[in-house]
Protein backbone atom coordinates (compact mmCIF):
# COMPACT_ATOMS: atom_id res chain seq x y z
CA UNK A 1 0.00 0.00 0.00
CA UNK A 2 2.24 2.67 0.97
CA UNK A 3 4.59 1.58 -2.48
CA UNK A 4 1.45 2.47 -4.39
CA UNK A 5 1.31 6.10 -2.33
CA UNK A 6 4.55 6.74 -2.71
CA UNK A 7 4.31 6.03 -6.83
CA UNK A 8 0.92 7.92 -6.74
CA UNK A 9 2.92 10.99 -5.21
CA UNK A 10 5.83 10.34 -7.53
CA UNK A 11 3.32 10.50 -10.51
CA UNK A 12 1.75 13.04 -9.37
CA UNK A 13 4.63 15.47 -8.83
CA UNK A 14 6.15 14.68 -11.92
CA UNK A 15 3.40 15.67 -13.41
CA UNK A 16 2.95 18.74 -11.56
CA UNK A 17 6.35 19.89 -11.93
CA UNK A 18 5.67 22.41 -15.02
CA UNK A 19 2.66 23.48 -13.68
CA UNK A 20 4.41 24.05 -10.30
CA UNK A 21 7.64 25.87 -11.33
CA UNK A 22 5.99 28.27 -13.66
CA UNK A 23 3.78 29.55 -10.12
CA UNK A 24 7.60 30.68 -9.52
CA UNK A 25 8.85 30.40 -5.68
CA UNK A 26 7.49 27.10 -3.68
CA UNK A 27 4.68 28.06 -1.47
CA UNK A 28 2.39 25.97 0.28
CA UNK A 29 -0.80 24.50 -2.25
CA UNK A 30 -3.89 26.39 -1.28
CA UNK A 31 -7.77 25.93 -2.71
CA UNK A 32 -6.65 28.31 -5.89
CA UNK A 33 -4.83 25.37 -6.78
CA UNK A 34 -6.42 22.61 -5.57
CA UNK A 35 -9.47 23.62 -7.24
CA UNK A 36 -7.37 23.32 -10.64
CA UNK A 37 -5.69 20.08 -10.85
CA UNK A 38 -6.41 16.10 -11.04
CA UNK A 39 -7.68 13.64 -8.44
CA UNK A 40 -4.53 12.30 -9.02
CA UNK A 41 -2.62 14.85 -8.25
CA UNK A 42 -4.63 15.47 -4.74
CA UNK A 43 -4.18 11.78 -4.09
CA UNK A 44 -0.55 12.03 -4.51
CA UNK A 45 -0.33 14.94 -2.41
CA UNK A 46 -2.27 13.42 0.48
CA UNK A 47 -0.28 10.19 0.20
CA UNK A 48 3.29 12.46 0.05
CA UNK A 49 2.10 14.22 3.26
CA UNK A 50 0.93 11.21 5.00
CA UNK A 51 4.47 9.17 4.36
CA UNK A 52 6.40 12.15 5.48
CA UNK A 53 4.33 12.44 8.65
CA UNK A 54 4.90 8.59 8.80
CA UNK A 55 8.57 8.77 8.16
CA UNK A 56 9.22 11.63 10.53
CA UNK A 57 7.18 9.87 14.04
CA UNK A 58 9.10 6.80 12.97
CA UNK A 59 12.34 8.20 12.96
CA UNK A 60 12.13 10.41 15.75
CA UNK A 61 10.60 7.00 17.58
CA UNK A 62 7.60 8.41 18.04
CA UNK A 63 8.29 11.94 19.11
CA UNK A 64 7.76 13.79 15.81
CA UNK A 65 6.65 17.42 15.76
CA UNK A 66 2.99 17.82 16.34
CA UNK A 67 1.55 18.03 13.10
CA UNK A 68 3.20 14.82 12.02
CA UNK A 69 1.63 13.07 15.02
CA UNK A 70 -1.64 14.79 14.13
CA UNK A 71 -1.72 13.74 10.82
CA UNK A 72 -0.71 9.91 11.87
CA UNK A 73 -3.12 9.77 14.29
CA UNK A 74 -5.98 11.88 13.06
CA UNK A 75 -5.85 10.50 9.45
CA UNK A 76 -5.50 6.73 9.97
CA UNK A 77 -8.66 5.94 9.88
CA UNK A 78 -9.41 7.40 6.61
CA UNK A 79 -8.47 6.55 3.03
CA UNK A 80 -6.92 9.09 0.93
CA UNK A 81 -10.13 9.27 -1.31
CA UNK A 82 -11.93 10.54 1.88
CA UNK A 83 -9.39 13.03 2.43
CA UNK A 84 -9.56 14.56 -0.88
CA UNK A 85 -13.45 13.99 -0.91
CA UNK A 86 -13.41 16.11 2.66
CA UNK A 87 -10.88 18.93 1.13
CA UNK A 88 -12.93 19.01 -2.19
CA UNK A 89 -15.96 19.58 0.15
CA UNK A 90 -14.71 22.55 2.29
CA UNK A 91 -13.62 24.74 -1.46
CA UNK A 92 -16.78 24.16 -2.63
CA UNK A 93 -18.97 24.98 0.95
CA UNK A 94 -16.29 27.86 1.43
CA UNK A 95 -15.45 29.84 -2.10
CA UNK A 96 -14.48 32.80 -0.07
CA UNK A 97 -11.25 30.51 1.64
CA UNK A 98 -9.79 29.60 -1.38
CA UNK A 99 -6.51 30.93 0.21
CA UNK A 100 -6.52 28.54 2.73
CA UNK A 101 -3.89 26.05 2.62
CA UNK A 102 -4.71 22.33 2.06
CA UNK A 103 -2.76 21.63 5.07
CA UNK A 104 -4.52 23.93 6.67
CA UNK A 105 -8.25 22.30 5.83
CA UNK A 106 -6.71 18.97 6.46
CA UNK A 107 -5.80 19.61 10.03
CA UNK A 108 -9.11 21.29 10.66
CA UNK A 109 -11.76 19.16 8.60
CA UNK A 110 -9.79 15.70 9.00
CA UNK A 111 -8.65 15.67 12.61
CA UNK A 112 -9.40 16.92 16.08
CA UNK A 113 -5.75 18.44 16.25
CA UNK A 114 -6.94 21.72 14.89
CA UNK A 115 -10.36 22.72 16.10
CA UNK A 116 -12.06 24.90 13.83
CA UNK A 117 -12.87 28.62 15.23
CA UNK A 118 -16.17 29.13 16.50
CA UNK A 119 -18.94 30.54 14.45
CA UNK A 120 -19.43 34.36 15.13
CA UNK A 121 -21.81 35.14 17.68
CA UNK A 122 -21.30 31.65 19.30
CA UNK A 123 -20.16 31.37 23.31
C-alpha cells in the first residue's frame, strides 16, 4: 500500500512539476490550486504528506513534531479518497477561503488536532 502512495505521489509530482515551477517560488498548495488540478494529483499529495508524517514519528521514535503526530493519528482511519473527498468539500462549501492552505483544511476538517474557530456570535 504505501509503495502504491509513494508512486501515486511520484506521478503526481512529476506531473505537476511544469505546472508548479511556472507559479515561480514554492509556497504551500492552497484551494486556488487545488481547485485546478487532477484527483490524481490530490491523491498524490495526500499520500506524500501522509508518508512524510509517517517517516518523521518513525524516525524520531515516536516523538515527531505535532503536526506529524496529528496527521498519523488523526488520518488513519481514513483513506486518501476521503481526504480529498473532505478537502474538495470545504472549497466548494467555502469559495471565499480559497486561500486557505490544504494543510490547513486537512488539520481542521480531517482531525481533532486543529479545532475549527467558533462561528461568530457563538459562546
Amino acid at each position: 500500500m504505501k509503495r502504491v502512495a509513494i508512486l501515486l505521489g511520484l506521478a503526481a509530482w512529476l506531473g505537476l512539476a511544469p505546472a508548479v515551477a511556472a507559479q515561480g517560488p514554492a509556497k504551500l498548495w492552497d484551494g486556488n490550486f487545488w481547485t485546478q488540478i487532477s484527483l490524481d494529483a490530490k491523491l498524490g499529495y495526500v499520500g506524500g504528506i501522509g508518508n512524510l508524517a509517517d517517516f518523521e514519528t518513525a524516525a524520531s521514535k515516536g516523538r515527531g513534531s505535532c503536526v506529524s503526530q496529528a496527521f498519523v493519528e488523526g488520518l488513519k482511519n481514513q483513506t486518501p479518497n476521503q481526504i480529498v473527498a473532505k478537502v474538495d468539500q470545504y472549497y466548494a462549501d467555502h469559495p471565499n477561503k480559497l486561500g486557505a492552505t490544504v494543510i490547513e483544511v486537512i488539520l481542521q476538517q480531517c482531525t481533532t488536532v486543529c479545532p475549527l474557530p467558533p462561528k461568530e456570535g457563538a459562546k
